[in-house]
Protein backbone atom coordinates (compact mmCIF):
# COMPACT_ATOMS: atom_id res chain seq x y z
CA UNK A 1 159.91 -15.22 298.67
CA UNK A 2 158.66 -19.14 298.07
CA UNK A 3 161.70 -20.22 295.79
CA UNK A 4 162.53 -22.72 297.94
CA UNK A 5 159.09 -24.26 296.94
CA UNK A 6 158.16 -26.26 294.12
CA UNK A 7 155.07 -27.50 292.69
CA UNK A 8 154.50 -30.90 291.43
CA UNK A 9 152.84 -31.58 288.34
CA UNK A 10 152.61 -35.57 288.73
CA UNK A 11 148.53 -35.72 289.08
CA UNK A 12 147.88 -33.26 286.47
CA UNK A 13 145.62 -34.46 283.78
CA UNK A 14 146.38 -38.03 285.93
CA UNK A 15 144.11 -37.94 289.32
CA UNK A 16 143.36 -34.29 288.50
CA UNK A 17 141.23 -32.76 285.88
CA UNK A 18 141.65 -30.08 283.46
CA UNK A 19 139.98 -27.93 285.67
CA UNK A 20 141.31 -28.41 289.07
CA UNK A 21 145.03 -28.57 287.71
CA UNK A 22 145.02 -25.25 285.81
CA UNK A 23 143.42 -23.42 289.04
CA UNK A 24 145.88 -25.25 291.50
CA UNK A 25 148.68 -23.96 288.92
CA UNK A 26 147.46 -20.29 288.70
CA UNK A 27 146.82 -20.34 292.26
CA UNK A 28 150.39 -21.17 293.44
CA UNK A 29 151.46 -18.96 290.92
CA UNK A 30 149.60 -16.07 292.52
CA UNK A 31 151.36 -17.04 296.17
CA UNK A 32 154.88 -16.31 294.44
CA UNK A 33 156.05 -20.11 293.18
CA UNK A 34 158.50 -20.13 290.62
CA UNK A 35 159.14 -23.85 290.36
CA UNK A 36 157.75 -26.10 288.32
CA UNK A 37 158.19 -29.37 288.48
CA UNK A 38 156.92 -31.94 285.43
CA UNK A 39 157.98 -34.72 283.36
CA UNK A 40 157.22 -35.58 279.34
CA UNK A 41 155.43 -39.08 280.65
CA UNK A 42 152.96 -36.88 283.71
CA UNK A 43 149.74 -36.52 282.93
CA UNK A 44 150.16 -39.64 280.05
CA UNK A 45 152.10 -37.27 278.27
CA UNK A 46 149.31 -34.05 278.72
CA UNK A 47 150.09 -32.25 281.72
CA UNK A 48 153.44 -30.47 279.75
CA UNK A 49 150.72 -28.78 277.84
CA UNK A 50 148.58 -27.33 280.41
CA UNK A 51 151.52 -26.33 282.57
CA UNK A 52 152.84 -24.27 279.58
CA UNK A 53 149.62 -22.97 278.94
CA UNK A 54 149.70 -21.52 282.49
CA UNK A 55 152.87 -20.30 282.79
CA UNK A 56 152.60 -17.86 279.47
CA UNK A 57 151.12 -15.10 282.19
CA UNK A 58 154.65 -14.90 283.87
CA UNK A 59 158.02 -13.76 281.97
CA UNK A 60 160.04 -16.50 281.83
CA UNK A 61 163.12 -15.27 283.88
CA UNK A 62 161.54 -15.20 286.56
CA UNK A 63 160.30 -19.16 286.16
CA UNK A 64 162.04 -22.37 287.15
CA UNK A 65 161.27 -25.33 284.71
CA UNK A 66 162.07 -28.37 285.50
CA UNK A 67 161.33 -31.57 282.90
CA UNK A 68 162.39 -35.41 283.17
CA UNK A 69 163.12 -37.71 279.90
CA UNK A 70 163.71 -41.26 279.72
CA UNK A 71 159.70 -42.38 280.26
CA UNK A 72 158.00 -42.06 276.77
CA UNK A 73 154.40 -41.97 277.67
CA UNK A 74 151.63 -43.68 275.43
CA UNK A 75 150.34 -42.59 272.49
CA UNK A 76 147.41 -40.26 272.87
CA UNK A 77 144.20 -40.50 271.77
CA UNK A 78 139.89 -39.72 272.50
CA UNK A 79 140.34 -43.11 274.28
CA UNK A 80 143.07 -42.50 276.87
CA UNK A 81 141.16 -39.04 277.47
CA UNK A 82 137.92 -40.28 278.08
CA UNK A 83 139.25 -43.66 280.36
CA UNK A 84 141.04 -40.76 282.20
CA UNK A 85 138.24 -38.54 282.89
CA UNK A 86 135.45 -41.44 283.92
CA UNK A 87 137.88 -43.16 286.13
CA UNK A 88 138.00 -39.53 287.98
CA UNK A 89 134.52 -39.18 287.80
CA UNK A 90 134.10 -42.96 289.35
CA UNK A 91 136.77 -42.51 292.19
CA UNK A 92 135.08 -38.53 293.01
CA UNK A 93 131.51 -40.74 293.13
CA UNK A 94 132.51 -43.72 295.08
CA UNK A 95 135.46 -43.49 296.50
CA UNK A 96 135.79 -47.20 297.32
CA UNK A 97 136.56 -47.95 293.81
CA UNK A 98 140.05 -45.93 294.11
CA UNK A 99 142.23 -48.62 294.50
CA UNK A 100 140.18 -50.56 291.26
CA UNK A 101 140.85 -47.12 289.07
CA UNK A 102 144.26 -47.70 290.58
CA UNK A 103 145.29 -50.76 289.06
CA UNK A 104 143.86 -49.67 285.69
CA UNK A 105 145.69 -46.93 285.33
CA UNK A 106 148.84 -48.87 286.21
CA UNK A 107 148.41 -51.58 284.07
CA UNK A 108 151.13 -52.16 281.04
CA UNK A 109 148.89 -51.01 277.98
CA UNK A 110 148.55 -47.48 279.53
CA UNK A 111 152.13 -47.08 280.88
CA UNK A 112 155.35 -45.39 279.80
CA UNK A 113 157.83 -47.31 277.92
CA UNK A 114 161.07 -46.81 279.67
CA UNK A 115 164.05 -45.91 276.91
CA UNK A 116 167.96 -44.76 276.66
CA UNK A 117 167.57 -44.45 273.29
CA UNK A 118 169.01 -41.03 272.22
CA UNK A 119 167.12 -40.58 269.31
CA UNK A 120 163.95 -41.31 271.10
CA UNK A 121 165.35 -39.01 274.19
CA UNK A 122 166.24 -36.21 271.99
CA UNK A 123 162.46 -36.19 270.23
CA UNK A 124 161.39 -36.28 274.11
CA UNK A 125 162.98 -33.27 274.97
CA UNK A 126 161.87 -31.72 271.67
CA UNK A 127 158.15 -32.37 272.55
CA UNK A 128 159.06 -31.12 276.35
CA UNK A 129 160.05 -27.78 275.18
CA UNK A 130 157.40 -27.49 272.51
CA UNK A 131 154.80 -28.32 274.83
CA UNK A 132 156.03 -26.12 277.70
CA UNK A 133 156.20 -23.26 275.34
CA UNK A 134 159.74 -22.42 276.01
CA UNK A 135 163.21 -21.71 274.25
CA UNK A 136 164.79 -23.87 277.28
CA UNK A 137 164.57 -26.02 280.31
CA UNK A 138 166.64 -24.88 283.65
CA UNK A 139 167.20 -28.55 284.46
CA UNK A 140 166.57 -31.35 282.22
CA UNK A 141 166.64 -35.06 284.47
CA UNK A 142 166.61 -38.69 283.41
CA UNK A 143 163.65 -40.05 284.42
CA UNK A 144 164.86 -43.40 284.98
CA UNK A 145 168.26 -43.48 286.27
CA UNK A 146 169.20 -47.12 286.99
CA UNK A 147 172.95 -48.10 288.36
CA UNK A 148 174.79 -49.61 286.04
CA UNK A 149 172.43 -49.43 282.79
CA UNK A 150 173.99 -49.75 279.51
CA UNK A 151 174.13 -46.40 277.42
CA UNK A 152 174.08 -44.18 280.62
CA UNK A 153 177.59 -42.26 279.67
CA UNK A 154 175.99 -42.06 276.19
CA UNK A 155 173.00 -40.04 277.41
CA UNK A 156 175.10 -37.48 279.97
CA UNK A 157 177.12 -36.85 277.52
CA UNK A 158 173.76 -35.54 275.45
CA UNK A 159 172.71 -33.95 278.03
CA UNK A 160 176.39 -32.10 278.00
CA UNK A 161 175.52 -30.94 274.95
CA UNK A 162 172.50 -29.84 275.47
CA UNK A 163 174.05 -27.12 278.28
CA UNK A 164 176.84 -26.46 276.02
CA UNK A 165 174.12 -25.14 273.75
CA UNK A 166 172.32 -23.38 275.85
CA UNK A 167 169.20 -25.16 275.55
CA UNK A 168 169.20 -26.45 279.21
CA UNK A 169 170.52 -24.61 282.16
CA UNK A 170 171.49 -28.00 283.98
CA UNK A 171 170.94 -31.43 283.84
CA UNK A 172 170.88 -34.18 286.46
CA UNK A 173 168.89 -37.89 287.41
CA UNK A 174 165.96 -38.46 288.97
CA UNK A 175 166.91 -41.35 291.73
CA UNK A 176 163.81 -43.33 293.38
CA UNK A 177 165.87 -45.84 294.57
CA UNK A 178 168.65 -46.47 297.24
CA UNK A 179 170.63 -42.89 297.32
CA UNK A 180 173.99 -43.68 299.00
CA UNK A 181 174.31 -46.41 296.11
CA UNK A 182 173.68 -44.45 293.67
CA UNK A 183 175.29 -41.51 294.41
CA UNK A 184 178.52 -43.28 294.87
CA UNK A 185 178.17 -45.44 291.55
CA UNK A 186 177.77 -41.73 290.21
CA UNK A 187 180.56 -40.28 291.08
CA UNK A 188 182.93 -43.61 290.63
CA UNK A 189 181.88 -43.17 287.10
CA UNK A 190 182.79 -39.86 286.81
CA UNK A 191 179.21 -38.92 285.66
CA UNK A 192 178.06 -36.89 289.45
CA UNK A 193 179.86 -33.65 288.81
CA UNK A 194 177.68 -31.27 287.49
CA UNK A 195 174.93 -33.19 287.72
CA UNK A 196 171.83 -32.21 290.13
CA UNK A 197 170.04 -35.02 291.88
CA UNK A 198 166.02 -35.67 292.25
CA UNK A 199 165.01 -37.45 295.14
CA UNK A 200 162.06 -38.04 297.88
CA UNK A 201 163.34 -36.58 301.24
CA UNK A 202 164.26 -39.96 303.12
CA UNK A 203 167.11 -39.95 306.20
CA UNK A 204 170.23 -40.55 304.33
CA UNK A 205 169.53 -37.04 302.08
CA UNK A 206 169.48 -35.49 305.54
CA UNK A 207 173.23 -37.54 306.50
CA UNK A 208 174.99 -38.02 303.65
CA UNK A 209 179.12 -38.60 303.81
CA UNK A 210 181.49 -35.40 303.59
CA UNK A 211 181.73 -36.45 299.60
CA UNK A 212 178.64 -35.37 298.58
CA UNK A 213 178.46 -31.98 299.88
CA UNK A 214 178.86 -30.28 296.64
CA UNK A 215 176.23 -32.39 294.78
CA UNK A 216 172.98 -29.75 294.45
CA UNK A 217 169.21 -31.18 294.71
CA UNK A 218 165.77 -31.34 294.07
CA UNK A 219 163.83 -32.83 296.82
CA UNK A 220 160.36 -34.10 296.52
CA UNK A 221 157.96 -35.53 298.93
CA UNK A 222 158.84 -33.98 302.06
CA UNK A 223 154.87 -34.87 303.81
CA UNK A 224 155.83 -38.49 303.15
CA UNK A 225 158.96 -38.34 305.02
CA UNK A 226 157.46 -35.89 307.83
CA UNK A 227 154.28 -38.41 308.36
CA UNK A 228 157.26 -40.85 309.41
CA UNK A 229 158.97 -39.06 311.30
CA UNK A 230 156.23 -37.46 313.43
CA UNK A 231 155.87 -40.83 314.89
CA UNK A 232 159.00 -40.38 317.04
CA UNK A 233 159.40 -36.48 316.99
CA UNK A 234 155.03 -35.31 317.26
CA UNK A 235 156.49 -31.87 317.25
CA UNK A 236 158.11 -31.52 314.21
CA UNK A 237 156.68 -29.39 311.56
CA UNK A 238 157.01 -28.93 307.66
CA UNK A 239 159.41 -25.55 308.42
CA UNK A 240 161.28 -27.76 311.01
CA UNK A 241 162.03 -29.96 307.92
CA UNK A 242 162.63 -27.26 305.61
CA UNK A 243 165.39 -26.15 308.16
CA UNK A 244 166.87 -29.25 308.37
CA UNK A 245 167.15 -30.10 304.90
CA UNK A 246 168.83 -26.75 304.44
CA UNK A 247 171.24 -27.54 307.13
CA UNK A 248 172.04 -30.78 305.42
CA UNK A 249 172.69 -30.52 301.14
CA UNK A 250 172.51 -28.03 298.83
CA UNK A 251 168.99 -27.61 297.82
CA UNK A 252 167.47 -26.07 295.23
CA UNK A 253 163.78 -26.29 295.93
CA UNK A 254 161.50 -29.13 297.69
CA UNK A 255 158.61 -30.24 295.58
CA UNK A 256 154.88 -31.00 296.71
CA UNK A 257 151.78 -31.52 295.17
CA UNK A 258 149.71 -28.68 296.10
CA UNK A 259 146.08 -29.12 294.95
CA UNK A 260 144.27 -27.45 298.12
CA UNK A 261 144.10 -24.07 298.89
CA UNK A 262 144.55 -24.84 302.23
CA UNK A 263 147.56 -26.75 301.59
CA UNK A 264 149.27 -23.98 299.32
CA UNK A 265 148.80 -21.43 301.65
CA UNK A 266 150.45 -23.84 305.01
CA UNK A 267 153.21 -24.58 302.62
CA UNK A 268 153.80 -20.87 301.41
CA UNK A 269 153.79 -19.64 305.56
CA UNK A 270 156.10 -22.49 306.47
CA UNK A 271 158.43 -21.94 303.64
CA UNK A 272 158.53 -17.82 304.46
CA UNK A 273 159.35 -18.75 308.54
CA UNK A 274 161.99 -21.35 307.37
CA UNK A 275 163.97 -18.39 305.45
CA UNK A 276 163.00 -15.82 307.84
CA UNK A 277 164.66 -17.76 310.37
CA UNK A 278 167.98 -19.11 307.98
C-alpha cells in the first residue's frame, strides 16, 4: 500500500511534455498511488486537464485529489503552448540554456496573478473540478496563504462552505514560508482548526510545539530536505525520513515529483519498508 505517497503534478505541461507527464502519471498509477497532487495555476493552467484525463481509468473512491486556488494562471493560448514546448525542446538540446528558459518562464507576462477575490476563487475552483473531471476535491488549499492578508477569514469561511456542501472533503493552506509563524498566526485567528497544512519537509515540521499536534499535513519535497540533511547524517535514507515524519505530525501523504521510472519504483520500496516497519 503507497498511500502515504503522493505525486506531484508541478512540472506537468511546465518542464514536462504531454508525453512524458501522462506516462509518469499512468505509471505511478500502476505502482498503487492514490494521491494526486495539482494546483489550477500548474502546468500555466493545463496540467488539471491531463491529470483528469488520466485518472478516468481508476474509480474515484479509491483516488486522493488534491487542488490549490488563489494563483489564477494566464490566459491560454497557441502562443503560451508553443513558447512552452520549444523552450523544452531548447533545454532537452542544450542543456546550458536551462537557466535562460528559466528566467523566461518566470518572467511577469507569463505568471499567475495572485488573488483573494472570492468571485475569482470560486470560478477557480469551478474550472479545477471541471478540468479534473470530478464531482469533488478531497482537499481544496489556498495557494497563497500570506500572514495577515486582508480577506483571509472571508475566503475560509468559503471554503467552509464548500465542505458543508459536500463539494470538498477538506480544506487547508499551502504555507512556503516560515511555519512556526504561520501556524501560530493560524490558530490565534481562530482559522487552524480544521484546516490541513501544505508544506516542504524542513526541521521545524519534524519539532513542532505540543500545540500543533492535532493539525494534519501534506508534506512535499522530502529529497530537498534529505539532500541537507545527508550532509551531517550520510546514512539516512528516504524511509528513514518517512519514519520520522510519521513519528513527528499527522501526515497525510508526502509529495514528490516522480518523472523516472527509477525514481517511482525507489520511492514505492521505501514507502512499503517505512509502513512495514510502523
Amino acid at each position: 500500500m503507497t498511500s502515504v505517497l503522493g505525486f506531484g503534478t508541478a512540472s506537468v505541461l511546465g518542464r514536462h511534455g504531454r508525453r512524458d507527464s501522462t506516462r509518469a502519471i499512468q505509471a505511478a498509477l500502476d505502482l498503487g498511488i492514490r494521491h494526486f497532487d495539482t494546483a489550477r495555476s500548474y502546468g500555466w493552467g493545463e496540467a488539471e486537464a491531463l491529470l483528469g484525463q488520466v485518472l478516468r481509468t481508476v474509480p474515484r473512491e479509491e483516488l486522493v485529489i488534491v487542488s490549490k486556488c488563489g494563483l489564477v494562471p494566464p490566459r491560454q493560448s497557441p502562443l503560451l503552448r508553443l513558447a512552452k514546448a520549444v523552450g523544452r525542446q531548447v533545454v532537452a538540446w542544450v542543456p546550458a540554456a536551462r537557466s535562460r528558459v528559466v528566467r523566461l518562464a518566470s518572467s511577469r507576462a507569463v505568471q499567475p496573478t495572485d488573488t483573494y477575490d472570492l468571485e475569482t476563487l470560486q470560478r477557480s475552483f469551478r474550472d479545477s473540478l471541471a478540468k479534473l473531471d470530478t464531482p469533488y476535491l478531497d482537499v481544496l488549499l489556498l495557494h497563497n496563504f500570506q500572514v495577515g492578508k486582508p480577506g483571509l477569514d472571508d475566503v475560509v469561511a468559503w471554503m467552509r462552505g464548500l465542505k458543508a456542501s459536500g463539494e470538498i472533503r477538506d480544506y487547508g493552506f499551502s504555507v512556503e514560508g516560515a511555519l512556526l509563524p504561520s501556524l501560530a498566526w493560524l490558530a490565534d485567528a481562530g482559522l487552524l482548526e480544521g484546516a490541513v497544512i501544505q508544506t516542504p519537509l524542513v526541521d521545524t515540521l519534524l519539532h513542532l510545539p505540543a500545540r500543533f499536534a492535532a493539525v494534519a499535513f501534506i508534506v512535499h519535497s522530502p529529497f530537498r530536505y534529505l539532500e541537507r540533511a545527508q550532509e551531517t547524517r550520510p546514512a539516512l535514507t528516504f524511509a528513514d525520513v518517512l519514519d520520522e515524519i510519521a513519528d513527528a505530525v499527522r501526515c497525510r501523504a508526502v509529495v514528490t515529483s516522480m518523472f523516472s521510472q527509477h525514481h517511482r519504483e525507489e520511492n514505492v520500496a521505501a514507502a512499503r519498508r517505512a509502513l512495514a516497519e510502523s
